[in-house]
C-alpha atoms as a PDB file:
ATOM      1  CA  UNK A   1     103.815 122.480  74.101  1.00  0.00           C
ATOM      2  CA  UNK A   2     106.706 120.344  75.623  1.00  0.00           C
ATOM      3  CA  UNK A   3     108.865 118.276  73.870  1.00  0.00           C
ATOM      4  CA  UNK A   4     108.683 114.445  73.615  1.00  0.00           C
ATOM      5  CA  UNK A   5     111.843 114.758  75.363  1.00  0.00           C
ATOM      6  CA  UNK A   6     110.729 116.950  77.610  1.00  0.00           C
ATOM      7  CA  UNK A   7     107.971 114.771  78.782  1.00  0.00           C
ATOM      8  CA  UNK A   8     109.841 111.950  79.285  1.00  0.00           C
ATOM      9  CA  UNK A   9     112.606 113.958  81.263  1.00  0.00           C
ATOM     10  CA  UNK A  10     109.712 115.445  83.556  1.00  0.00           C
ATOM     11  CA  UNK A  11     107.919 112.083  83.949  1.00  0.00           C
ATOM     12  CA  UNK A  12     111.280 110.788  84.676  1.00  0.00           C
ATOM     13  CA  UNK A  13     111.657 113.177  87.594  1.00  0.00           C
ATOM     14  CA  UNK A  14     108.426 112.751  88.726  1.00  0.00           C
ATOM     15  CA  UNK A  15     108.948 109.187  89.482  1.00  0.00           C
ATOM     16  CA  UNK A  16     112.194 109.987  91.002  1.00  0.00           C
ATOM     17  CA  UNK A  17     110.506 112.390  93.499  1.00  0.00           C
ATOM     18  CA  UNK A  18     107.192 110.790  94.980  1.00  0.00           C
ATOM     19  CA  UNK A  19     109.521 108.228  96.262  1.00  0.00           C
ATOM     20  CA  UNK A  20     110.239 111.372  98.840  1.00  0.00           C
ATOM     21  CA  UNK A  21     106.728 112.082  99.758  1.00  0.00           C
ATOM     22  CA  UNK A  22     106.388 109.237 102.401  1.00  0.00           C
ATOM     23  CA  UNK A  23     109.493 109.921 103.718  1.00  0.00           C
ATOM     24  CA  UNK A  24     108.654 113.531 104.689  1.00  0.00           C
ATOM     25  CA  UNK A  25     105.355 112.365 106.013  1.00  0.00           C
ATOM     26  CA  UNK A  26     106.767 110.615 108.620  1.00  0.00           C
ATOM     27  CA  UNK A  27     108.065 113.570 110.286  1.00  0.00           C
ATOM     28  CA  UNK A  28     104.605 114.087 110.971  1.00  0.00           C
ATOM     29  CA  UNK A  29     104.427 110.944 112.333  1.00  0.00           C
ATOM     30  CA  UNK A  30     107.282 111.582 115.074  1.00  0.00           C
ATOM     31  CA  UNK A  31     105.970 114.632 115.627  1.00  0.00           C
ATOM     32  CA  UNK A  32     102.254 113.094 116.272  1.00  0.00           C
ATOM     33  CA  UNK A  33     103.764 110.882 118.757  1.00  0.00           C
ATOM     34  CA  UNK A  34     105.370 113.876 120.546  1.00  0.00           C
ATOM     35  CA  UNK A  35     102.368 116.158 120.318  1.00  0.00           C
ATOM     36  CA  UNK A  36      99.958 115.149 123.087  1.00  0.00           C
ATOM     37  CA  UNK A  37     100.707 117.168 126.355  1.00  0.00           C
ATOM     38  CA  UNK A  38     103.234 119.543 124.513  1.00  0.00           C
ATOM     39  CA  UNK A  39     100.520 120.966 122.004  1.00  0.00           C
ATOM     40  CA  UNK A  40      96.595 120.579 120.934  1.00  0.00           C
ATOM     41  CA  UNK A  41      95.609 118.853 117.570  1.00  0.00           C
ATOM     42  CA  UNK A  42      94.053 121.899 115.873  1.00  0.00           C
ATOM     43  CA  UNK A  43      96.775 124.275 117.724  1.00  0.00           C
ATOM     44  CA  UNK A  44      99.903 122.441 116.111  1.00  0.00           C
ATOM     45  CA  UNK A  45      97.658 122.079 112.857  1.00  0.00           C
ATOM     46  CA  UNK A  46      96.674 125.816 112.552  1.00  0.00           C
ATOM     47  CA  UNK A  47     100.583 126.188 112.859  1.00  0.00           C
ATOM     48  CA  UNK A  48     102.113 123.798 110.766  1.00  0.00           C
ATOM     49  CA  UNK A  49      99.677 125.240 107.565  1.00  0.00           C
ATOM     50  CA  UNK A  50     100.033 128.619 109.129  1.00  0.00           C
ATOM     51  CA  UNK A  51     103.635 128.751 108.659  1.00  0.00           C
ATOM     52  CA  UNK A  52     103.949 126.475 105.411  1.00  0.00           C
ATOM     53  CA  UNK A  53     101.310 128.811 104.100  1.00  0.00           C
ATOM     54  CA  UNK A  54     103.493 131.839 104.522  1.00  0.00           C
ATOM     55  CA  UNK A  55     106.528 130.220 103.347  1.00  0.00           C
ATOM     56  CA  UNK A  56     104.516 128.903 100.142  1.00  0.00           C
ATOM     57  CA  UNK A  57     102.915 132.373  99.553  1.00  0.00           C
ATOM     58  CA  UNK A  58     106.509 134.402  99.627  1.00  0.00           C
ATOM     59  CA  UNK A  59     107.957 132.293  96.696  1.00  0.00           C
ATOM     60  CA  UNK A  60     104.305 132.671  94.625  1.00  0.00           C
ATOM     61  CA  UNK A  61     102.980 136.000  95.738  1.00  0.00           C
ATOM     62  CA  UNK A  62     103.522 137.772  92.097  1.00  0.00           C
ATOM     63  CA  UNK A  63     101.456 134.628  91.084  1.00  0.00           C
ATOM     64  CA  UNK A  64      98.762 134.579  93.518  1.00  0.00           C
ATOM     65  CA  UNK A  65      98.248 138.708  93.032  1.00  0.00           C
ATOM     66  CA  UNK A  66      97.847 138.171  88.995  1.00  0.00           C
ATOM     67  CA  UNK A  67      95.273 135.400  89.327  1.00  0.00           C
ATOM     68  CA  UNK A  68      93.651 137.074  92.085  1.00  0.00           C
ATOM     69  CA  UNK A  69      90.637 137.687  90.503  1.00  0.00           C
ATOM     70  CA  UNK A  70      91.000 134.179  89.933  1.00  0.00           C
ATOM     71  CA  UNK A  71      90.908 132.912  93.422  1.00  0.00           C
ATOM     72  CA  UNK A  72      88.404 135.117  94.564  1.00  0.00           C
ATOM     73  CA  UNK A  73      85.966 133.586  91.989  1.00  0.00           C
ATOM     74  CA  UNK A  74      86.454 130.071  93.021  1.00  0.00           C
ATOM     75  CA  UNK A  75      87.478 130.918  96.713  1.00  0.00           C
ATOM     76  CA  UNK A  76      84.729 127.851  98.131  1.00  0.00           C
ATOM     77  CA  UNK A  77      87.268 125.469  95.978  1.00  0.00           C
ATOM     78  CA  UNK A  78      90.248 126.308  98.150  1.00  0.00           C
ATOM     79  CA  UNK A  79      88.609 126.550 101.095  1.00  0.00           C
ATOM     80  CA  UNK A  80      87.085 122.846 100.339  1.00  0.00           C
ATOM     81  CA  UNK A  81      90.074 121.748  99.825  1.00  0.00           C
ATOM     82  CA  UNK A  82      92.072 123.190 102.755  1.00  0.00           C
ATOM     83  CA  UNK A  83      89.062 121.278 104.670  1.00  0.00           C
ATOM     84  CA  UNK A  84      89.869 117.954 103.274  1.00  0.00           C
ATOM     85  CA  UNK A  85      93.687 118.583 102.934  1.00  0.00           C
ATOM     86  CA  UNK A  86      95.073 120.867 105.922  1.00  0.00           C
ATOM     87  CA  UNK A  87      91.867 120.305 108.435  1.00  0.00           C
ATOM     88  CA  UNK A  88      90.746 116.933 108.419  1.00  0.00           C
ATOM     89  CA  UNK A  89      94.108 115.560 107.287  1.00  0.00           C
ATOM     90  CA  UNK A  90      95.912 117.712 109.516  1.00  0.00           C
ATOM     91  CA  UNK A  91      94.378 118.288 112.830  1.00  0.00           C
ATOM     92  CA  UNK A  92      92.499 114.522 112.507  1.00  0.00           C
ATOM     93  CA  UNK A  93      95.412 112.678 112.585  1.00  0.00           C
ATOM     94  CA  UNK A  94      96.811 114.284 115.614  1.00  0.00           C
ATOM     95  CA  UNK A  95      92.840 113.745 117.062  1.00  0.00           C
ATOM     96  CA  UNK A  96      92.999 110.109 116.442  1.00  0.00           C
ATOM     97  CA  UNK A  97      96.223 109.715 117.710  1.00  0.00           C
ATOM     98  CA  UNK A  98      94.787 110.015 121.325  1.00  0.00           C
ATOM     99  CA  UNK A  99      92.336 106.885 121.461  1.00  0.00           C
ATOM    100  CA  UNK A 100      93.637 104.257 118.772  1.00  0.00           C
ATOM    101  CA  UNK A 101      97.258 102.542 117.772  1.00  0.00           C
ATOM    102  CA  UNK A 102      99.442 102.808 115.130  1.00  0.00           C
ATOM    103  CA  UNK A 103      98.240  99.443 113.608  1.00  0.00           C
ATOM    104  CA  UNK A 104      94.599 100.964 112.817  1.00  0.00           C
ATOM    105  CA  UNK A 105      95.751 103.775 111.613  1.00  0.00           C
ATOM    106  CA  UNK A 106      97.911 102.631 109.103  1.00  0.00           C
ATOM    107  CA  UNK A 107      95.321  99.978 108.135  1.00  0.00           C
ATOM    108  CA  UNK A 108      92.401 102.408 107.946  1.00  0.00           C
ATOM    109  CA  UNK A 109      94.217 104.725 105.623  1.00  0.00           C
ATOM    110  CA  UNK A 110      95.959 102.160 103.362  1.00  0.00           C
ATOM    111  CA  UNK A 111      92.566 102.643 102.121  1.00  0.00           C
ATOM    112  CA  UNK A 112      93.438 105.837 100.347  1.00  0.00           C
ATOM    113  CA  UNK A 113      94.854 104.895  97.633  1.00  0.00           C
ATOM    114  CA  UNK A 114      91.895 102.517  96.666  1.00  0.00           C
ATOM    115  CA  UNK A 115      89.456 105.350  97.275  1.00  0.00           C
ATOM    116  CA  UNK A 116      91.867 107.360  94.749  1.00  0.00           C
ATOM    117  CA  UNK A 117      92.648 104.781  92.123  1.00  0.00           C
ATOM    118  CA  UNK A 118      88.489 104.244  92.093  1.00  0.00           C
ATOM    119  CA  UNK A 119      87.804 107.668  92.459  1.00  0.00           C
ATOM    120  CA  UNK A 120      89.938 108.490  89.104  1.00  0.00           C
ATOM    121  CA  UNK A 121      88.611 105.506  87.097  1.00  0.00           C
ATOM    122  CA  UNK A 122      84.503 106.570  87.555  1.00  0.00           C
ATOM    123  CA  UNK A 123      84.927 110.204  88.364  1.00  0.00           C
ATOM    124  CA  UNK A 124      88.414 111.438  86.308  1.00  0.00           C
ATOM    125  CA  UNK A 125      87.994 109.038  83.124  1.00  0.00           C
ATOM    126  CA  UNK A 126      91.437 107.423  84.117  1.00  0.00           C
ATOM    127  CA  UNK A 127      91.938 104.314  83.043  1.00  0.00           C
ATOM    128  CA  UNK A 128      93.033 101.708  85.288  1.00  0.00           C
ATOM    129  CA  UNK A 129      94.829  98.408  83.549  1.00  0.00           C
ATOM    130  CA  UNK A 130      94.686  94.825  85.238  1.00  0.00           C
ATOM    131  CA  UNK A 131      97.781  95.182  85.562  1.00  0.00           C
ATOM    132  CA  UNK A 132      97.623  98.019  87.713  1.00  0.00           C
ATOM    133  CA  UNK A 133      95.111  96.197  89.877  1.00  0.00           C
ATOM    134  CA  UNK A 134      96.905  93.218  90.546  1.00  0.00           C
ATOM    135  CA  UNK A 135      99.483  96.346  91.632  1.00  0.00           C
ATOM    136  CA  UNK A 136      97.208  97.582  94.018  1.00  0.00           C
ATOM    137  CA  UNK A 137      95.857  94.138  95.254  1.00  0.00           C
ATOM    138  CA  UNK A 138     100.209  93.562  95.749  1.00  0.00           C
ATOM    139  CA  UNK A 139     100.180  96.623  98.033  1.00  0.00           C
ATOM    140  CA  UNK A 140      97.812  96.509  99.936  1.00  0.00           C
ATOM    141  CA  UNK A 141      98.554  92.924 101.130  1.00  0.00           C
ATOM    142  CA  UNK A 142     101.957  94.243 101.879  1.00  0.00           C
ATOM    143  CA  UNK A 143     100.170  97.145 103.971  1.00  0.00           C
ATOM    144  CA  UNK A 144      98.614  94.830 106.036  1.00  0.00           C
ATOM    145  CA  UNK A 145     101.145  92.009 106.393  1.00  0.00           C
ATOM    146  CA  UNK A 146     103.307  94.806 107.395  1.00  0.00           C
ATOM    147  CA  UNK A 147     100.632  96.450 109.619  1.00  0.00           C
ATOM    148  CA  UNK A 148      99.827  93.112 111.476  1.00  0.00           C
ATOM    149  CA  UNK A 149     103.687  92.004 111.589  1.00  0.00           C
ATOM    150  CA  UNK A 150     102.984  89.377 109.618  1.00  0.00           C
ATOM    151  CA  UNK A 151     100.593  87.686 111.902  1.00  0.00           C
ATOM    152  CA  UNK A 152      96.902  87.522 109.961  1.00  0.00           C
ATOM    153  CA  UNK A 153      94.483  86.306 112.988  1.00  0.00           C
ATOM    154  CA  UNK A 154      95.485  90.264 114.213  1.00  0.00           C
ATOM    155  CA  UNK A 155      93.050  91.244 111.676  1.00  0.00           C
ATOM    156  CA  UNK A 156      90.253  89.822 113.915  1.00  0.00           C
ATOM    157  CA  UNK A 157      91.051  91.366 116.998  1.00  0.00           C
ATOM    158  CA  UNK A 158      91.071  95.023 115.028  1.00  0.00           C
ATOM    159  CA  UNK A 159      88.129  97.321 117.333  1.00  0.00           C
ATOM    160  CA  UNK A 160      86.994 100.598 116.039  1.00  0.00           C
ATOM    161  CA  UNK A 161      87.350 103.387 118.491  1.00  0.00           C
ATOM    162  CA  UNK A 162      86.578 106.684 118.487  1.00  0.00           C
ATOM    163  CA  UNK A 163      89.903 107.593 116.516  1.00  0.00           C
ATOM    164  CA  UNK A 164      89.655 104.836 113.755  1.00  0.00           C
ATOM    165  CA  UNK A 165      86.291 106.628 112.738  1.00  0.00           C
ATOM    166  CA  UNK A 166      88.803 109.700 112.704  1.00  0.00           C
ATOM    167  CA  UNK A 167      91.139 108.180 110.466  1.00  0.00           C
ATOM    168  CA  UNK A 168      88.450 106.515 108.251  1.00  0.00           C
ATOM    169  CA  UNK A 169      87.220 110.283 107.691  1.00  0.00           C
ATOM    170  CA  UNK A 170      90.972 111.017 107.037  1.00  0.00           C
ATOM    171  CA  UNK A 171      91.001 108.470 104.457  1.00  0.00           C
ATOM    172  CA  UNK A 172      88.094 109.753 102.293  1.00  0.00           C
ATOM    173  CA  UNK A 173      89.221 113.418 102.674  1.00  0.00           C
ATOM    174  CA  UNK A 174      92.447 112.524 101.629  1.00  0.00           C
ATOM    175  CA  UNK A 175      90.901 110.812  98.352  1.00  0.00           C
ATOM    176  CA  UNK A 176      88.733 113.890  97.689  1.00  0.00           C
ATOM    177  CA  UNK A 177      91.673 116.250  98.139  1.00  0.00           C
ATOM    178  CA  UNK A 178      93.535 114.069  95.776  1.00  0.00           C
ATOM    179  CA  UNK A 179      90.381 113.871  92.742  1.00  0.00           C
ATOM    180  CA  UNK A 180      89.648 117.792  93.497  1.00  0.00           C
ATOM    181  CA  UNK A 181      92.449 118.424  92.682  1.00  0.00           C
ATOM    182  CA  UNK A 182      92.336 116.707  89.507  1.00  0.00           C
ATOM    183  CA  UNK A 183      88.549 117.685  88.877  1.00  0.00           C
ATOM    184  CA  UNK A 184      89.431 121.102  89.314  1.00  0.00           C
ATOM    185  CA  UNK A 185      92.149 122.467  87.072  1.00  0.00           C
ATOM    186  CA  UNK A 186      93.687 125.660  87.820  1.00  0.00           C
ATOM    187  CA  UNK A 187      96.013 128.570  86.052  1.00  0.00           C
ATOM    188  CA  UNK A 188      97.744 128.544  89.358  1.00  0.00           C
ATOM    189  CA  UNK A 189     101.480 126.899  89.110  1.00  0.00           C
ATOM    190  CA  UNK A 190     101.890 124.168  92.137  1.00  0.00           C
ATOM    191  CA  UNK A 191     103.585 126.562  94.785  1.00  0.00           C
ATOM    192  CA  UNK A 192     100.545 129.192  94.097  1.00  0.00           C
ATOM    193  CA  UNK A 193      97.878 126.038  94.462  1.00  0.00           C
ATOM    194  CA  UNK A 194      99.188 124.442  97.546  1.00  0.00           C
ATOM    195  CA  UNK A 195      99.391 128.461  98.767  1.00  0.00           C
ATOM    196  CA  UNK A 196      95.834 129.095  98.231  1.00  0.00           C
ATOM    197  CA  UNK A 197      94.518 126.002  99.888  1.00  0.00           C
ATOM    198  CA  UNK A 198      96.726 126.634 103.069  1.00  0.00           C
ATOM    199  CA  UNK A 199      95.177 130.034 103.013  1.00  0.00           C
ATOM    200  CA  UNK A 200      91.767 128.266 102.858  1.00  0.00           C
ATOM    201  CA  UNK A 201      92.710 125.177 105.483  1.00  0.00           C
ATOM    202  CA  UNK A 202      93.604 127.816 107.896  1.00  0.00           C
ATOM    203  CA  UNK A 203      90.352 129.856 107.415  1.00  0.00           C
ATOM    204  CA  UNK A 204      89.000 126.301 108.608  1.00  0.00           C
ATOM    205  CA  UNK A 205      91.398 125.854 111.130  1.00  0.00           C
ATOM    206  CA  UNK A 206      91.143 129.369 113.168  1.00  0.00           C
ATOM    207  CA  UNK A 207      87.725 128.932 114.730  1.00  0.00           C
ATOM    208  CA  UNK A 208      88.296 125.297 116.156  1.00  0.00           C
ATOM    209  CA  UNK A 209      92.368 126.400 116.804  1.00  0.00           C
ATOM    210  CA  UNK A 210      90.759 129.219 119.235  1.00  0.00           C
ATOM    211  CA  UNK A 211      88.493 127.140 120.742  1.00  0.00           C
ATOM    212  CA  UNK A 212      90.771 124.899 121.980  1.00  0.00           C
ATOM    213  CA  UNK A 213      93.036 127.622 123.371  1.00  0.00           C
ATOM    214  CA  UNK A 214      90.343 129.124 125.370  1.00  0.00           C
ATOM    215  CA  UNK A 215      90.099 125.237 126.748  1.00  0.00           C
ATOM    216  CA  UNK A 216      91.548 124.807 130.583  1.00  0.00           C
ATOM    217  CA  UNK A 217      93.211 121.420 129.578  1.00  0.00           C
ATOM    218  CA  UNK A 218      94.939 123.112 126.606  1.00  0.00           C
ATOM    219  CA  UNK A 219      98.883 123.310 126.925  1.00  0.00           C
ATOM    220  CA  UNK A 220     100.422 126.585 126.034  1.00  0.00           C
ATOM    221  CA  UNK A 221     102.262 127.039 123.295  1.00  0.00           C
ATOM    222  CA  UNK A 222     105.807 126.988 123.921  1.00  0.00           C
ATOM    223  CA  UNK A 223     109.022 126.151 122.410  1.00  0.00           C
ATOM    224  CA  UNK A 224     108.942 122.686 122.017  1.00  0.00           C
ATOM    225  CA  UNK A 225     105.253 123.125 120.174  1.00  0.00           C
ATOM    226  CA  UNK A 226     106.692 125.774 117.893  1.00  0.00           C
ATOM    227  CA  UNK A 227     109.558 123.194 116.986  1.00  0.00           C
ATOM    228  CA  UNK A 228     106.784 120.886 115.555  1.00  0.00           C
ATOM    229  CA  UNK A 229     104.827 123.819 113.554  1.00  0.00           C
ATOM    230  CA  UNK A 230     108.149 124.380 112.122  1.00  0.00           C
ATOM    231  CA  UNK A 231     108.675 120.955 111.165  1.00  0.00           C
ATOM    232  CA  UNK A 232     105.847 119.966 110.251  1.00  0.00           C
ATOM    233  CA  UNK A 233     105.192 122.884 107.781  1.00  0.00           C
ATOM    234  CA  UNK A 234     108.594 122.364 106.048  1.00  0.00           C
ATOM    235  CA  UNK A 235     108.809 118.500 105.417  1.00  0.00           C
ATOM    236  CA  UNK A 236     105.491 116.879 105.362  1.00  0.00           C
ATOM    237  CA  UNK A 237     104.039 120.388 104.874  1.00  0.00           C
ATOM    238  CA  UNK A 238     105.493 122.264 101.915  1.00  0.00           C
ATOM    239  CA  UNK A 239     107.247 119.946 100.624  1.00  0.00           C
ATOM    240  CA  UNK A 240     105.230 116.590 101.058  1.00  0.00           C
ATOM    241  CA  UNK A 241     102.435 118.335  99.452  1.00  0.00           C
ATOM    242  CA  UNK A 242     104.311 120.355  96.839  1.00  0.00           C
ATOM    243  CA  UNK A 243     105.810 117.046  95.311  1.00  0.00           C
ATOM    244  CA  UNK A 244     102.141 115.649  95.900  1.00  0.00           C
ATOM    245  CA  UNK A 245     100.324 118.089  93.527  1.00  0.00           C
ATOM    246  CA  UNK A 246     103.086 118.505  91.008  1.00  0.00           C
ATOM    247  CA  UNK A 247     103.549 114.674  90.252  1.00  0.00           C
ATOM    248  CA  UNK A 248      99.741 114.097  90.219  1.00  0.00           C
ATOM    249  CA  UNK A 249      99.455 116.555  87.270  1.00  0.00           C
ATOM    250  CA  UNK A 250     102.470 114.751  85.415  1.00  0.00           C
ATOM    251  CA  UNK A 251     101.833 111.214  86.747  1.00  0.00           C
ATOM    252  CA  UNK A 252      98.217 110.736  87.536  1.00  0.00           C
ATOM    253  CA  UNK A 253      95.950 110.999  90.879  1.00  0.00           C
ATOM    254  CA  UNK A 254      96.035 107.114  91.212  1.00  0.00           C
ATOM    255  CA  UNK A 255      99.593 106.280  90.379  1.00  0.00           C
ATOM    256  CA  UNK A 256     100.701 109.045  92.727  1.00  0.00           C
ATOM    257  CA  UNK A 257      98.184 107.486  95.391  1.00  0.00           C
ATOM    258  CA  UNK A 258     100.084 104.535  95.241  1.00  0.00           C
ATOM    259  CA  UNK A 259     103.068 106.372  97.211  1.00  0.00           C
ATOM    260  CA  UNK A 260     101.039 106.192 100.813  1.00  0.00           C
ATOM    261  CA  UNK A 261     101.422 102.021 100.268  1.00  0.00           C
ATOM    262  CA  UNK A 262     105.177 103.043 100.861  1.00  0.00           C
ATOM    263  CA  UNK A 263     104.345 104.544 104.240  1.00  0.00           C
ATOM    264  CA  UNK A 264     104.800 101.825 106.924  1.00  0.00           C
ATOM    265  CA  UNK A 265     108.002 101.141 104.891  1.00  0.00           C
ATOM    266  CA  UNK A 266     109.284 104.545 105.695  1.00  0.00           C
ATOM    267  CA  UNK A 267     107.974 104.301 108.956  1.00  0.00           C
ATOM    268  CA  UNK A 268     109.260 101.400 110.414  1.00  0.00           C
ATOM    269  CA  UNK A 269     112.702 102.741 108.892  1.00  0.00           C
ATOM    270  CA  UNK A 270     112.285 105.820 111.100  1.00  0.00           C
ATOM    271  CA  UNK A 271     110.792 103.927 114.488  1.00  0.00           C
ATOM    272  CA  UNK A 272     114.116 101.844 114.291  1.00  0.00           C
ATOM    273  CA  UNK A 273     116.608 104.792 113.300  1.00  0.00           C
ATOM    274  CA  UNK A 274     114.611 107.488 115.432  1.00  0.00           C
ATOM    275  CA  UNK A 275     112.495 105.779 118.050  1.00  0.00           C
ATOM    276  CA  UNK A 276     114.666 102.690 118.457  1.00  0.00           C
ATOM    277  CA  UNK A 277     111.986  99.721 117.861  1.00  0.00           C
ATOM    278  CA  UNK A 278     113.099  96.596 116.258  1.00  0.00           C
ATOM    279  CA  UNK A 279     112.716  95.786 112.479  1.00  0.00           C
ATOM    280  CA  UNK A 280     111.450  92.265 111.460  1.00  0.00           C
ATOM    281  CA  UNK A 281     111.079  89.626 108.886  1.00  0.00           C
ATOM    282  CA  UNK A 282     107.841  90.770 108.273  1.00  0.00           C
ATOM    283  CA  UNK A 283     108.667  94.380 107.607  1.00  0.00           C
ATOM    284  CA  UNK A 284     110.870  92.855 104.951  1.00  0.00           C
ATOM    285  CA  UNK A 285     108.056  90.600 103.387  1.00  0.00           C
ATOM    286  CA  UNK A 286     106.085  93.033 103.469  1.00  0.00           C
ATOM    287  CA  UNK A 287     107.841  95.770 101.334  1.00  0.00           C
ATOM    288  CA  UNK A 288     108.770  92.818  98.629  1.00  0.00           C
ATOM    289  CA  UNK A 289     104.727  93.031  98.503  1.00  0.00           C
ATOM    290  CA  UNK A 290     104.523  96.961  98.421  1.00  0.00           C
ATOM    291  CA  UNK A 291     107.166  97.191  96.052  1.00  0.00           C
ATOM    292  CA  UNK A 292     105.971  94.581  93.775  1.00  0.00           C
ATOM    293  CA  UNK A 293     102.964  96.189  93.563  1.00  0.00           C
ATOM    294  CA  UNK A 294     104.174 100.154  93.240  1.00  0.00           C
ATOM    295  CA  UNK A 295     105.945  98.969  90.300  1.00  0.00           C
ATOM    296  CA  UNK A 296     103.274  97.045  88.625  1.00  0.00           C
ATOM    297  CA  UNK A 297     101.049 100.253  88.850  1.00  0.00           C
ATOM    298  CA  UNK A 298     103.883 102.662  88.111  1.00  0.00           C
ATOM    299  CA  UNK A 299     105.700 100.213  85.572  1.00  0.00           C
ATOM    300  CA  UNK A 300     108.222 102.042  82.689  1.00  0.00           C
ATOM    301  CA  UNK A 301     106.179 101.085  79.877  1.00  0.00           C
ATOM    302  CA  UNK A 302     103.185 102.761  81.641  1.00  0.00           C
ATOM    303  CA  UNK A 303     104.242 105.889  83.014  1.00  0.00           C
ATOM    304  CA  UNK A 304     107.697 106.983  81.740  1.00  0.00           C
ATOM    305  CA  UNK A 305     107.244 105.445  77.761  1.00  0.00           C
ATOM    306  CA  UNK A 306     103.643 105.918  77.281  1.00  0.00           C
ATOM    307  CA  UNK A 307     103.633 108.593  74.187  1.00  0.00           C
ATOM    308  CA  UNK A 308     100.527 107.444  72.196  1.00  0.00           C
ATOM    309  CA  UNK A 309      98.120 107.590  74.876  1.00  0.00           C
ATOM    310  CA  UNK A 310      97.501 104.262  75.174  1.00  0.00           C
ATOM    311  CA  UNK A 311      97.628 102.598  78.859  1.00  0.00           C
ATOM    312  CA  UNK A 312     100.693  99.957  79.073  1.00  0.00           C
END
């Protein structure tokens, strides 16, 4: 077993590194804003997992071919969970994209979390402090103050369209790929688990990833769409996802959950350094919110001093 010091110096760099995971995702949302007209949804997401996949699988292959037996057994777990993680979270997005704005989006999946935090209470036996709540409450009225730039009566005017009931799908599927993970434990290290379920996500992928190539209006692949696979697999692929699963196990599927309430922080950073669109006062009331509240959830007494088991 690990040392006391040990643990603390792991938790330690566990909170230092999910601080990257919405940063990497927003590659994927340049990318997603680049995408239509250069490359189709399930295309660019057969790709992206494609790649990451094989990138993933060279660093754990040894792994992966001792635990075979192992992954043949449960083989309907990865494949579930390259459905939820690399299908519907992957080639979803880029669907929704098409019909509905960036406000819904980000408003529909700020949801996430919530599913995640409730999902771990009632399904994983975590517990969940009032504290923590008034953390999540915190966040998620930073989400939408940021979402609605700061302008409430925006929430009224909010129409489902065809791609919000894409991202609300997104939203659950990202929950279950978060608590599957966690309902499911596994011999596999983190580079060998995110392998196998890119193996199984593109299993998913390659029927619908055909289909739409053998599709008139389908653009052909060329460099510009192999540019995306490539980034897309690296940043918010392998290593969005790698810091993802190997945090939960140390930190927790709802604490970790909390990191997508840092997401329109890191993207309106990357819309004004990358896309040129302004920044304003409510981006900045907004984070005070978001921050507030990922430190209530995540506070030091909770998650990096917390060595008798009891909840801070």
């Amino acid at each position: 077993m690990p040392s006391e010091l040990g643990t603390v110096r792991m938790r330690r760099w566990a909170v230092a590194l999910i601080w990257l995971i919405p940063l990497l995702w927003t590659v994927n949302i340049v990318v997603a804003r680049q995408a239509p007209g250069v490359v189709s949804a399930h295309v660019l997401a057969l790709g992206r997992w494609g790649i990451a996949g094989a990138i993933l699988a060279a660093f754990s292959y040894r792994e992966l071919w001792a635990q075979r037996a192992y992954v043949w057994q449960h083989r309907w777990r990865y494949v579930t969970l390259g459905g939820c993680g690399m299908w519907i979270c992957g080639a979803w997005v880029y669907l929704a994209g098409e019909s509905t704005v960036g406000m819904n989006i980000s408003l529909i999946y700020a949801s996430s979390p919530v599913l995640i935090a409730l999902g771990s209470v009632i399904w994983l036996g975590e517990r969940f402090s009032k504290r923590q709540i008034l953390g999540v409450i915190l966040a998620m009225t930073g989400v939408v103050h940021v979402v609605v730039k700061g302008e409430w009566v925006h929430l009224s005017n909010v129409h489902l369209v065809p791609g919000d009931l894409w991202i609300v799908a997104t939203s659950v599927s990202w929950a279950a790929y978060a608590l599957l993970q966690k309902r499911w434990p596994s011999p596999l290290g983190s580079t060998a688990q995110l392998a196998a379920a890119c193996i199984g996500g593109v299993a998913v992928l390659l029927p619908f990833a055909v289909w739409e190539l053998y599709q008139a209006s389908t653009p052909e692949v060329g460099a510009h769409a192999l540019w995306m696979m490539v980034a897309t697999a690296l940043f918010p692929g392998v290593g969005a996802y790698w810091i993802y699963g190997w945090t939960q196990k140390i930190l927790g599927a709802s604490r970790v959950a909390m990191t997508l309430y840092l997401g329109p922080l890191y993207t309106a950073a990357v819309a004004w350094l990358v896309l040129d669109e302004p920044l304003g006062l409510h981006h900045l009331t907004g984070g005070v919110l978001i921050l507030s509240g990922v430190a209530l959830v995540m506070a030091v007494q909770g998650v990096l001093s917390r060595q008798d088991g009891r909840e801070g």
